[in-house]
PDB file of N, CA and C in Angstrom:
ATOM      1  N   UNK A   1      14.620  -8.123  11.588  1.00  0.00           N
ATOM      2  CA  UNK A   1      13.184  -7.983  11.680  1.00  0.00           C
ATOM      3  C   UNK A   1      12.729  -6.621  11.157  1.00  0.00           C
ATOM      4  N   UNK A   2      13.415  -5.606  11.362  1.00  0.00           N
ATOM      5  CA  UNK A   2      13.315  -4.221  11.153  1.00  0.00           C
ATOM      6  C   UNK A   2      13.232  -4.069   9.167  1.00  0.00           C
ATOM      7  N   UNK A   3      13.963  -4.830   8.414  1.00  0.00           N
ATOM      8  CA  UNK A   3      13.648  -5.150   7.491  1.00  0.00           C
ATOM      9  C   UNK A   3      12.513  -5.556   6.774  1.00  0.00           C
ATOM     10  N   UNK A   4      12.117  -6.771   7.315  1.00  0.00           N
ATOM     11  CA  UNK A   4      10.814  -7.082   7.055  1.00  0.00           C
ATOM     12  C   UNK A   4       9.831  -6.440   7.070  1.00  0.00           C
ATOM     13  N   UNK A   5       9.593  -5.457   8.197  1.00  0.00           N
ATOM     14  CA  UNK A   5       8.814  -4.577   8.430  1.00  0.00           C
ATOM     15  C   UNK A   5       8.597  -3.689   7.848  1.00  0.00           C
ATOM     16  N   UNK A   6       9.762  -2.963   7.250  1.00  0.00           N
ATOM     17  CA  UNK A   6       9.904  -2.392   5.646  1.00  0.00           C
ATOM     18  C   UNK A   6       9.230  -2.748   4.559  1.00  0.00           C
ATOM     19  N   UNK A   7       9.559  -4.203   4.130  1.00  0.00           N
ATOM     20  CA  UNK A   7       9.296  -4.685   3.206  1.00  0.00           C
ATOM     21  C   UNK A   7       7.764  -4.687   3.131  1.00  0.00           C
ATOM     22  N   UNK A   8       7.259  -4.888   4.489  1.00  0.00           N
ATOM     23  CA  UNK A   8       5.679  -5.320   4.140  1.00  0.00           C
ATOM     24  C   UNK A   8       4.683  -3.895   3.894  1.00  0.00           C
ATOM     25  N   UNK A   9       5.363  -2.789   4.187  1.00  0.00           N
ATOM     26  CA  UNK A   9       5.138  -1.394   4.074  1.00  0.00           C
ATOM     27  C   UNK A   9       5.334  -0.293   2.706  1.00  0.00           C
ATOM     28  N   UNK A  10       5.946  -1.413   1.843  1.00  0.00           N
ATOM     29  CA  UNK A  10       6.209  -0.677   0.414  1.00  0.00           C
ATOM     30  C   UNK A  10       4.989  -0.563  -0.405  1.00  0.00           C
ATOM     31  N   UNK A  11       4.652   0.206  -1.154  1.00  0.00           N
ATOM     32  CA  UNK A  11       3.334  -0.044  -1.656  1.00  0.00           C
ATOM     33  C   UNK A  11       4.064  -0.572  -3.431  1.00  0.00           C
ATOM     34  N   UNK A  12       3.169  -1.080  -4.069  1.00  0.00           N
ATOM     35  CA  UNK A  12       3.227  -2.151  -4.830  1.00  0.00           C
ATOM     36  C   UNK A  12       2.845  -0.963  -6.174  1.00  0.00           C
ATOM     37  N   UNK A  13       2.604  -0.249  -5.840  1.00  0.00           N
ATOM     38  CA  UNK A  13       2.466   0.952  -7.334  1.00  0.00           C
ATOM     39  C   UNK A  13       3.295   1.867  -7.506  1.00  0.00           C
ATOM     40  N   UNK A  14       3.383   3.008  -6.269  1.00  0.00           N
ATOM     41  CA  UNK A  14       4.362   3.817  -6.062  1.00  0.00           C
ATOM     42  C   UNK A  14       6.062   3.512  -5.576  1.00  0.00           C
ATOM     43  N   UNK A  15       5.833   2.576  -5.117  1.00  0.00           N
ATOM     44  CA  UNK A  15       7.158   1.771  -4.710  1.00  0.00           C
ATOM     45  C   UNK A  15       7.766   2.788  -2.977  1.00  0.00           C
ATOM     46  N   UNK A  16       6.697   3.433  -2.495  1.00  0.00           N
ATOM     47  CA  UNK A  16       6.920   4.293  -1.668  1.00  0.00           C
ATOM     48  C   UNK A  16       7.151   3.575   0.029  1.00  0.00           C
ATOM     49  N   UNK A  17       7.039   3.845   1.322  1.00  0.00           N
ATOM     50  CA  UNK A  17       7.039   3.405   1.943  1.00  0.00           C
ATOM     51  C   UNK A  17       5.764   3.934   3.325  1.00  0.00           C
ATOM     52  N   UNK A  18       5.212   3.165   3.403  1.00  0.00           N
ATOM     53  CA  UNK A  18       3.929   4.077   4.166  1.00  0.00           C
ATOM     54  C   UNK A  18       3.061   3.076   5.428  1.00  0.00           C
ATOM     55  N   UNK A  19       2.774   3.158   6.165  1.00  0.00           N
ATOM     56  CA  UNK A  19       2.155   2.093   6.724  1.00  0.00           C
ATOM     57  C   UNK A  19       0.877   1.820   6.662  1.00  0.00           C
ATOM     58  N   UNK A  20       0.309   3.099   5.560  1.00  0.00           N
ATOM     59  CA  UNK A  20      -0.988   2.232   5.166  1.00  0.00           C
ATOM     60  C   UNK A  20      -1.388   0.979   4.023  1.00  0.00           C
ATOM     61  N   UNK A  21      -0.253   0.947   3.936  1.00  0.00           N
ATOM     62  CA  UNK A  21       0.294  -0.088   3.156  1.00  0.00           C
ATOM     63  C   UNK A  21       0.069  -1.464   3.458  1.00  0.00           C
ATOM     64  N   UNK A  22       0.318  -1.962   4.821  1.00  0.00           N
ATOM     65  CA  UNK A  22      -0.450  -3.084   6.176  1.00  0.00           C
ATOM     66  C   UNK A  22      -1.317  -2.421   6.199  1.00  0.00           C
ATOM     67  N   UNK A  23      -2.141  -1.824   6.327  1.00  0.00           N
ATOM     68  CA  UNK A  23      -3.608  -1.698   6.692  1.00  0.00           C
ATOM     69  C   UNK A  23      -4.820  -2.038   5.691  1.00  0.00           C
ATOM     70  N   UNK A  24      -3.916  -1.540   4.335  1.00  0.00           N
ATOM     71  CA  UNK A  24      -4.973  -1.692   3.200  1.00  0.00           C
ATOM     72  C   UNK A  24      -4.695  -2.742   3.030  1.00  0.00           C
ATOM     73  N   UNK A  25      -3.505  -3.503   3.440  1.00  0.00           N
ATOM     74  CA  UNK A  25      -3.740  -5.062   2.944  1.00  0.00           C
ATOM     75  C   UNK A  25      -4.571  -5.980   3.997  1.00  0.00           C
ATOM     76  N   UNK A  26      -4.712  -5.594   5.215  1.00  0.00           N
ATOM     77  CA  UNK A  26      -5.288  -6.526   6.047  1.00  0.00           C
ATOM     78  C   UNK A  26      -6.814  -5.985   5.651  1.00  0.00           C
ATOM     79  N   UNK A  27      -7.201  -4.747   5.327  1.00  0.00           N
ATOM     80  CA  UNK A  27      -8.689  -4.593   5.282  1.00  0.00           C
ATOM     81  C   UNK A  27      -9.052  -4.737   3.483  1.00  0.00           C
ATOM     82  N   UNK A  28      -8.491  -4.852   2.801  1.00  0.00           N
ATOM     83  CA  UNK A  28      -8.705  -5.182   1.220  1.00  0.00           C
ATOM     84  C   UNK A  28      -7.986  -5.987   0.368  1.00  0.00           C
ATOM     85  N   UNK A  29      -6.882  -6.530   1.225  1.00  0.00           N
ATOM     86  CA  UNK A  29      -6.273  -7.428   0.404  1.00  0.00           C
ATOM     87  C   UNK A  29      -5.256  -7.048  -1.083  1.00  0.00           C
ATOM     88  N   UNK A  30      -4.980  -5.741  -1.026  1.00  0.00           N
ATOM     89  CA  UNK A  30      -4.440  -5.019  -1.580  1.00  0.00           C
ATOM     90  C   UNK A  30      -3.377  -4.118  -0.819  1.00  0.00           C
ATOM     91  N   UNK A  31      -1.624  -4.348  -1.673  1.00  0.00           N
ATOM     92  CA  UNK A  31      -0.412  -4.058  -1.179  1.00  0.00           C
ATOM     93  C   UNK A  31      -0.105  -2.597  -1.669  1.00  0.00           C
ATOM     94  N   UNK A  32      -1.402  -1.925  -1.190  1.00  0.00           N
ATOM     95  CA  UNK A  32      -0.678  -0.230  -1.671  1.00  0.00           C
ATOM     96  C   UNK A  32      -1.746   0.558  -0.966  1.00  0.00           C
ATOM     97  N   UNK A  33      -0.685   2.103  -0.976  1.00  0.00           N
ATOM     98  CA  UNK A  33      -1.231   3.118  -0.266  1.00  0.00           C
ATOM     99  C   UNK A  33      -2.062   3.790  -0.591  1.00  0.00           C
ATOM    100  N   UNK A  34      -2.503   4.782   0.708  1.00  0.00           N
ATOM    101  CA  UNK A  34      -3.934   5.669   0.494  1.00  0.00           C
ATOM    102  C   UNK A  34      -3.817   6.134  -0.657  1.00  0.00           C
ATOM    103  N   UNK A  35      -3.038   6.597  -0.971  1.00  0.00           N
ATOM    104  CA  UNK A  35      -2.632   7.888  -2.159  1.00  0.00           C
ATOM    105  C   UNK A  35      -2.854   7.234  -3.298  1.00  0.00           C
ATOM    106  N   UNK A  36      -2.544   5.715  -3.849  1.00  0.00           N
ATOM    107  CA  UNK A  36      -2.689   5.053  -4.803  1.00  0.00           C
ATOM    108  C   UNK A  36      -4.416   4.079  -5.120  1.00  0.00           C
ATOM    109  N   UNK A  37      -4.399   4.539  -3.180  1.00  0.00           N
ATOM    110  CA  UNK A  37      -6.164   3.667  -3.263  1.00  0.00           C
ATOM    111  C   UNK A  37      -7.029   4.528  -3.940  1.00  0.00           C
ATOM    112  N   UNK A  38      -6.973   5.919  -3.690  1.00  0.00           N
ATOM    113  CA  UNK A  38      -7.541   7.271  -4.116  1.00  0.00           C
ATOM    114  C   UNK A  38      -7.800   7.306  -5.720  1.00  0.00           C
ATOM    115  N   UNK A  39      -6.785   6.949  -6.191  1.00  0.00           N
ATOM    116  CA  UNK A  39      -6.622   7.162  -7.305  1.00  0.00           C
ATOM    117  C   UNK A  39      -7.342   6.066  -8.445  1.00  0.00           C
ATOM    118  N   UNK A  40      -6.800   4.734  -7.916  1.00  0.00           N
ATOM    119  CA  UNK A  40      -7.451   3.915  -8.472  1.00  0.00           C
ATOM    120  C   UNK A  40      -8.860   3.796  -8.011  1.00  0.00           C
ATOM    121  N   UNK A  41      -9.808   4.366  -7.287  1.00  0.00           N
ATOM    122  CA  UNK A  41     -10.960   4.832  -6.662  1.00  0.00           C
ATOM    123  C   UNK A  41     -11.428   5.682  -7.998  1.00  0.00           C
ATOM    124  N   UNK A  42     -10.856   6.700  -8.070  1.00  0.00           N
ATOM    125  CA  UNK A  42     -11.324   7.895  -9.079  1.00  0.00           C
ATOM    126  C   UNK A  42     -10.889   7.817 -10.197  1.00  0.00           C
ATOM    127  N   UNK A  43      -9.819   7.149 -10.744  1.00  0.00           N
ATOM    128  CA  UNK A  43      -9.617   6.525 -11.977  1.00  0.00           C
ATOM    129  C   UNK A  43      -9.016   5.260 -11.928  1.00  0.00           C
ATOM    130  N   UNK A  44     -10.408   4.191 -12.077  1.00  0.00           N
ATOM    131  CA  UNK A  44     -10.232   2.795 -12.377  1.00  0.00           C
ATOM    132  C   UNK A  44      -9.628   2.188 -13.489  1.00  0.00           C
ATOM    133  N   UNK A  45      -8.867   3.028 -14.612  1.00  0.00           N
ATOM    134  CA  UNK A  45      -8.244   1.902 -15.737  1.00  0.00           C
ATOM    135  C   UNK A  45      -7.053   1.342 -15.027  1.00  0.00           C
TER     136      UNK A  45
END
């Protein structure tokens, strides 16, 4: 189980491990972290 829990915590850009990772996916539907939300926020290409 401890695995899984991992898995659902990787972010999908950085390949990092973070737990806002579940959060941004339950509130945006998107599998990645603050740090990568930021970014694609302030530079959208």
């Amino acid at each position: 189980m401890n695995k899984e829990k991992k898995f659902d915590e990787v972010c999908e850009e950085c390949e990092k491990i973070e737990e806002s990772v579940s959060q941004n996916l339950i509130m945006h539907g998107y599998k990645i972290c603050n740090s990568c939300k930021l970014s694609k926020l302030i530079f959208p290409i």
